[in-house]
N, C-alpha and C. Protein backbone atom coordinates (compact mmCIF):
# COMPACT_ATOMS: atom_id res chain seq x y z
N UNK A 1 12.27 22.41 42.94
CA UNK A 1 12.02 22.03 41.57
C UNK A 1 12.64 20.65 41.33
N UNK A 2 11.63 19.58 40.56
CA UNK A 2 12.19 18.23 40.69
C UNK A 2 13.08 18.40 39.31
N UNK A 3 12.97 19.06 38.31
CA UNK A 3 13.83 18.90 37.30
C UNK A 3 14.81 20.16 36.68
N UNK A 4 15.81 19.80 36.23
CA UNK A 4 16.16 21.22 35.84
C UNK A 4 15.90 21.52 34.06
N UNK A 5 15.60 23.07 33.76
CA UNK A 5 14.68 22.94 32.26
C UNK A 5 15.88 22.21 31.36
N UNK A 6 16.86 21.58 31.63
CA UNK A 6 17.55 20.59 30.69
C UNK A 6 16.96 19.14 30.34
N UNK A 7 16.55 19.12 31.49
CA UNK A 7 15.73 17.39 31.55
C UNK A 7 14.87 17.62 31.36
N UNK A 8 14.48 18.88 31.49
CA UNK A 8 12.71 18.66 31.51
C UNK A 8 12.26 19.38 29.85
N UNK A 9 12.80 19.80 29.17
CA UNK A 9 13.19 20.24 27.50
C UNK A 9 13.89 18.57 26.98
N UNK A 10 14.57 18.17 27.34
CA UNK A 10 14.91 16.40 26.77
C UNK A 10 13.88 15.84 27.16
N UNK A 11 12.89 15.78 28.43
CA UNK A 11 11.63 14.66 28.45
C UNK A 11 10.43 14.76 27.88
N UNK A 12 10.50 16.61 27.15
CA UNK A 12 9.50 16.92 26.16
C UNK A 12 9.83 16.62 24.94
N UNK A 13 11.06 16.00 24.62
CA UNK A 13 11.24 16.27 22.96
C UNK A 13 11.02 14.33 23.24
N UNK A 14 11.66 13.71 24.24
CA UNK A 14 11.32 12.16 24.16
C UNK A 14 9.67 12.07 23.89
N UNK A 15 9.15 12.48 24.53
CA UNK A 15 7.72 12.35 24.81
C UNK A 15 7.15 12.97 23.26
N UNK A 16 7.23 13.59 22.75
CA UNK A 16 6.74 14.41 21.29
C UNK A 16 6.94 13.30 20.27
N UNK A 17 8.55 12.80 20.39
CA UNK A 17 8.83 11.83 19.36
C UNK A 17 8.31 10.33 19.50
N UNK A 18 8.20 10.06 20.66
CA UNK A 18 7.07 8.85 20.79
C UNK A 18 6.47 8.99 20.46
N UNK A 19 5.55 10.28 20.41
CA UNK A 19 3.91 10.43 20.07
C UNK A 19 3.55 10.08 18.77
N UNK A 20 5.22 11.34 18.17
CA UNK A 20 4.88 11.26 16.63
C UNK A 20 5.19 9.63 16.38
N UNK A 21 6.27 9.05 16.28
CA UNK A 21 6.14 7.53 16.33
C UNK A 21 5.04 7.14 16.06
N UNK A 22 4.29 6.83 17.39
CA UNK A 22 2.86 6.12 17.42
C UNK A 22 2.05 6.29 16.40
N UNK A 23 1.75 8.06 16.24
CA UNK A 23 1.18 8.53 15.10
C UNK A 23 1.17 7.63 13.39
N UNK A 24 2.62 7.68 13.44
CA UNK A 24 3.04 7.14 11.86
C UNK A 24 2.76 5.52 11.99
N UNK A 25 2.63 5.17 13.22
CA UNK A 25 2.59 3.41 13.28
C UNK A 25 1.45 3.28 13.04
N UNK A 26 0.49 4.21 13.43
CA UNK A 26 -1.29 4.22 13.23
C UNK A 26 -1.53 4.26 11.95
N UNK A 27 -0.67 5.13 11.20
CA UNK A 27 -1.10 5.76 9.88
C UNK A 27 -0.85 4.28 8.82
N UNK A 28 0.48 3.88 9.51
CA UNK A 28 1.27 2.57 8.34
C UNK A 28 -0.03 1.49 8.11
N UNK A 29 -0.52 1.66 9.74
CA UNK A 29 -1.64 0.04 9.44
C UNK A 29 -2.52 0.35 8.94
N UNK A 30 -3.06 1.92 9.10
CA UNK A 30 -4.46 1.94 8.47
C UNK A 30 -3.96 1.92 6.85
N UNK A 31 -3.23 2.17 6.35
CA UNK A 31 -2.70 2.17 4.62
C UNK A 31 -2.79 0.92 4.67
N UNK A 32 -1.76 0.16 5.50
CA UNK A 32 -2.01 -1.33 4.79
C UNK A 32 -3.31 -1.86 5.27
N UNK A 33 -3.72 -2.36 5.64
CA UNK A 33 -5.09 -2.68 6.40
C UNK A 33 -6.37 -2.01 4.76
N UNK A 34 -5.91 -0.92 4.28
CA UNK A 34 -6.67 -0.21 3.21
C UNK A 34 -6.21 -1.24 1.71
N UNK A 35 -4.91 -1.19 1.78
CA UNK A 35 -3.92 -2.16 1.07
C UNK A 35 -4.47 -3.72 0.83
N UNK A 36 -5.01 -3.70 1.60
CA UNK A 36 -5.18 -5.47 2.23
C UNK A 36 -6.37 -5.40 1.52
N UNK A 37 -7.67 -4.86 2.09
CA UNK A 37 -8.70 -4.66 1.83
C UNK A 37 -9.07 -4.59 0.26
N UNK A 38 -8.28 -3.72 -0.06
CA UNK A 38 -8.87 -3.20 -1.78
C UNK A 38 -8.23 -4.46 -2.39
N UNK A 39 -7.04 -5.09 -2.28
CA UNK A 39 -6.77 -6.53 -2.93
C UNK A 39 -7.79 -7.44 -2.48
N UNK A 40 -8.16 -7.41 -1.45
CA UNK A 40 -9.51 -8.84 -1.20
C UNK A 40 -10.33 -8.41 -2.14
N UNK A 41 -10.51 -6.78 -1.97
CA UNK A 41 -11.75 -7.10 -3.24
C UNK A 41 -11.78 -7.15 -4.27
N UNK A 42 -10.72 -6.97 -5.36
CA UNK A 42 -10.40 -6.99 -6.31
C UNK A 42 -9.60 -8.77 -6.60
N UNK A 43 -9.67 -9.43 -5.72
CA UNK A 43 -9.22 -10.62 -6.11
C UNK A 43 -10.83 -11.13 -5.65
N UNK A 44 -11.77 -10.77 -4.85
CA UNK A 44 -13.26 -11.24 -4.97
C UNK A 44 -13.82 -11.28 -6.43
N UNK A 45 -13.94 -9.68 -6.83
CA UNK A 45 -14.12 -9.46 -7.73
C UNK A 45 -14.36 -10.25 -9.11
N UNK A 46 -12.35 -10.48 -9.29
CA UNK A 46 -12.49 -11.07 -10.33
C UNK A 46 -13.05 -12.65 -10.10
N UNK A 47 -12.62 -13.27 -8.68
CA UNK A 47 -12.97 -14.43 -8.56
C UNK A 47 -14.52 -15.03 -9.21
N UNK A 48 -15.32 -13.78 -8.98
CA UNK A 48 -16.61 -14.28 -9.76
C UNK A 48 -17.25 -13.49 -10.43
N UNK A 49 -16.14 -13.34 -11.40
CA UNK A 49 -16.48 -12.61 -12.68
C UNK A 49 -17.09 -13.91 -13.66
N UNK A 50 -18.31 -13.95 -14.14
CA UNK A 50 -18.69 -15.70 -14.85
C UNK A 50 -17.49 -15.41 -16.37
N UNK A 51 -17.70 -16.75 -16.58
CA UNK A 51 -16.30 -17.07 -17.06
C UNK A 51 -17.26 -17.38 -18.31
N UNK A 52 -16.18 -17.14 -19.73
CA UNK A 52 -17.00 -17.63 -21.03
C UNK A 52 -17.36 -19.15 -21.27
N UNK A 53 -18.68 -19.15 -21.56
CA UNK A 53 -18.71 -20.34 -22.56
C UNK A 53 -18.20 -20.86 -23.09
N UNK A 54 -18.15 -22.25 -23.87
CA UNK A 54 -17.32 -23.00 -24.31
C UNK A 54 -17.29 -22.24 -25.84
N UNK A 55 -18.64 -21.73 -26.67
CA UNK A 55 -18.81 -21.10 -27.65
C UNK A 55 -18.90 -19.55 -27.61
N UNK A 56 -18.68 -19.10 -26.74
CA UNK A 56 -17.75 -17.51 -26.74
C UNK A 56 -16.73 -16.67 -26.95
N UNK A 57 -16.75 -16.31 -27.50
CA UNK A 57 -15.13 -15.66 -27.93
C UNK A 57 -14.98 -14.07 -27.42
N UNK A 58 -14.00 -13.53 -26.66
CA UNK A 58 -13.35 -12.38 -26.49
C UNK A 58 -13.18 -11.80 -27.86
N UNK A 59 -13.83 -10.59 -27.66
CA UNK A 59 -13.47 -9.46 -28.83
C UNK A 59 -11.92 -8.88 -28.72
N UNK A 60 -11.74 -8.78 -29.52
CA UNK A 60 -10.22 -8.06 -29.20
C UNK A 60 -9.78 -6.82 -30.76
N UNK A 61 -10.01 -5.81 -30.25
CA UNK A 61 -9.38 -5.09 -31.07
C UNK A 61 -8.33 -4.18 -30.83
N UNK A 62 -7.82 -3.64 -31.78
CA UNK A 62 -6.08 -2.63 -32.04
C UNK A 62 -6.70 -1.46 -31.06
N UNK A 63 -7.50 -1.41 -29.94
CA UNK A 63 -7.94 0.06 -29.17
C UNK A 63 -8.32 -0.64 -27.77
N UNK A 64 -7.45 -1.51 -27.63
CA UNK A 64 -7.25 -2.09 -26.17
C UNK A 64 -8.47 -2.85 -25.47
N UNK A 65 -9.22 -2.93 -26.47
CA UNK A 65 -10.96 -3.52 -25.76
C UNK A 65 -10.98 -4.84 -25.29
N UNK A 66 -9.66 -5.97 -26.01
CA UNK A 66 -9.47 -7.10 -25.70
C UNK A 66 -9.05 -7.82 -24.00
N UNK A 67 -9.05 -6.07 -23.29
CA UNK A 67 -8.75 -6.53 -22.07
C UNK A 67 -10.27 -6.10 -20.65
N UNK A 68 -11.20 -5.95 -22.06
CA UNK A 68 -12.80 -6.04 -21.33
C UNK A 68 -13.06 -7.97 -21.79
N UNK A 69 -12.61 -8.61 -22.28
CA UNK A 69 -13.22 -9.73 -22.33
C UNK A 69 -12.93 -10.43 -20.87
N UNK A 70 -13.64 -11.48 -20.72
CA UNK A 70 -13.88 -11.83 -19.35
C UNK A 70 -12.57 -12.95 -19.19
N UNK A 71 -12.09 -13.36 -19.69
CA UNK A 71 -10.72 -14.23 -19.90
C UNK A 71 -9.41 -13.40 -19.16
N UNK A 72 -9.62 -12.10 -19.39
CA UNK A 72 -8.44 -10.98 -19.06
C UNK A 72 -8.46 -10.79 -17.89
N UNK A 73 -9.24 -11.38 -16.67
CA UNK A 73 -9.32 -11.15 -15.46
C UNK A 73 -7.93 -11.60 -14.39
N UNK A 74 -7.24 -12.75 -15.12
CA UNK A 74 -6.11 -12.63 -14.45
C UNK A 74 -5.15 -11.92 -14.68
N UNK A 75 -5.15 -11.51 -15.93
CA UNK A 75 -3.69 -10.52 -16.04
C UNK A 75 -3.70 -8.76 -15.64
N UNK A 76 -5.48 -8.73 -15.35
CA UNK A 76 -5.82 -7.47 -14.55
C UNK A 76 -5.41 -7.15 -13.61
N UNK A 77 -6.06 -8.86 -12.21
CA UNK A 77 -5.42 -8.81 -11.38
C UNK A 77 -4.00 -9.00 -10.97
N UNK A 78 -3.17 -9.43 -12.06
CA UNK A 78 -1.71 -9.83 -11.97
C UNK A 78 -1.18 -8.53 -12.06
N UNK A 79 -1.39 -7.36 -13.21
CA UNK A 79 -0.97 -5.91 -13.46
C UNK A 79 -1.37 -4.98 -11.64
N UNK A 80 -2.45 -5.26 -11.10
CA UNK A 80 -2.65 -4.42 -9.95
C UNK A 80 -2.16 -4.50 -8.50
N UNK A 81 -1.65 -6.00 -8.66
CA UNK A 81 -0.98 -6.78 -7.61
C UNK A 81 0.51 -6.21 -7.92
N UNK A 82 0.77 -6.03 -8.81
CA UNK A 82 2.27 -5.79 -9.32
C UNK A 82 2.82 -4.49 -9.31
N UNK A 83 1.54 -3.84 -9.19
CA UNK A 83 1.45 -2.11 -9.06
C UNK A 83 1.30 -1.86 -7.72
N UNK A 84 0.57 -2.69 -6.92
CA UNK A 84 0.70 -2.00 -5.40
C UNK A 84 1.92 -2.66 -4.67
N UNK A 85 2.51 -3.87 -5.19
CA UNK A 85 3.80 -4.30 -4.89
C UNK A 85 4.95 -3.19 -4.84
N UNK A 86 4.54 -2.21 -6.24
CA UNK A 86 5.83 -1.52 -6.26
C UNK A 86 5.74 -0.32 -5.69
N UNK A 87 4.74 0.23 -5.47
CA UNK A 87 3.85 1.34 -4.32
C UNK A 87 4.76 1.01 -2.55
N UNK A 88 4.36 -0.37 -2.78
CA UNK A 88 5.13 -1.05 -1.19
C UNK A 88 6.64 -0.62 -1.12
N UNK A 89 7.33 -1.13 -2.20
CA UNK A 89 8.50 -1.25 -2.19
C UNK A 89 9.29 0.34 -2.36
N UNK A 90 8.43 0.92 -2.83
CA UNK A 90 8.90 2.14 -2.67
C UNK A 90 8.65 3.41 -1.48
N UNK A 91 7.52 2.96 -1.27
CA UNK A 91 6.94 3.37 -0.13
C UNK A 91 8.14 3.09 1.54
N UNK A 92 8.89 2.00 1.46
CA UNK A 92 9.65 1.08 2.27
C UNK A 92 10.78 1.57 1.79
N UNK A 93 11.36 1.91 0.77
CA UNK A 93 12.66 2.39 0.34
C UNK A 93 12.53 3.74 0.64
N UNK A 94 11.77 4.87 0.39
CA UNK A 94 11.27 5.92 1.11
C UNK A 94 11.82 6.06 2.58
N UNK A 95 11.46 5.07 3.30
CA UNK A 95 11.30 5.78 4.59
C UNK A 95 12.72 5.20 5.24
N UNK A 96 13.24 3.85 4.66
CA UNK A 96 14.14 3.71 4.84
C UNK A 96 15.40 4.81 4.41
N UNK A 97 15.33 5.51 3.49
CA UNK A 97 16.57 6.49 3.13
C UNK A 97 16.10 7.55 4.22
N UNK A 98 14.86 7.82 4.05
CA UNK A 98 14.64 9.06 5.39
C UNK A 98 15.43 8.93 6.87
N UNK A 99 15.14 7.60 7.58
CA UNK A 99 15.69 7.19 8.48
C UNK A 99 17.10 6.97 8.51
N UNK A 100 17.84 6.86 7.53
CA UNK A 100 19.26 7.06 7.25
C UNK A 100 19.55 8.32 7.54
N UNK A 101 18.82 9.27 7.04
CA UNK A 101 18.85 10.92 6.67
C UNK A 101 19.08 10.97 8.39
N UNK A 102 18.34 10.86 9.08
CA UNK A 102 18.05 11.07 10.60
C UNK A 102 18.82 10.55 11.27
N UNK A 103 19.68 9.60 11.11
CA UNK A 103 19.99 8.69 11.71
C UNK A 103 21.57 9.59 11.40
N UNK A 104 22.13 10.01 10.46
CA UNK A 104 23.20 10.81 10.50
C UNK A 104 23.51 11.82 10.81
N UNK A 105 21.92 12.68 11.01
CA UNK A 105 22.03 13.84 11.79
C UNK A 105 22.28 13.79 12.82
């Protein structure tokens, strides 16, 4: 027998935790890569959203409609950029306390 079941129970749990590894490294890019994607299109989007006339005016009333006028397209995209920013940052603070968690066990 080339191993004894000590090494060979430690070269299954190395080998499992690489896997899983890999697994979560696959999963991270396809989120961001999804991440990436839905901001291109939402900064496409608004990019050619046609823009008002010189004699057009945005409606704006007390029931939030003022942020359908076509002028509001940057602070749409500024609010969604700012929302998946904090998705990131938490998402990253997440896994960082997890890995602490593990890392003391």
């Amino acid at each position: 027998m080339k191993y004894t079941n000590e090494e060979t129970v430690n070269e299954v749990l190395k080998r499992s935790s690489k896997v899983r590894k890999e697994r979560e490294k696959r999963a991270e890019r396809v989120l961001a890569g999804a991440g990436t994607a839905l901001l291109a299109a939402l900064i496409a989007v608004i990019a050619f959203l046609p823009r008002a006339g010189e004699g057009a005016q945005a409606v704006g009333t007390v029931y939030g409609s003022f942020l359908l006028g076509r002028e509001a397209g940057g602070y749409v995209l500024a609010a969604v950029i700012a929302f998946v920013l904090g998705i990131v940052v938490t998402l990253l603070l997440i896994k960082r306390r997890n890995h602490e968690q593990k890392r003391q066990e």
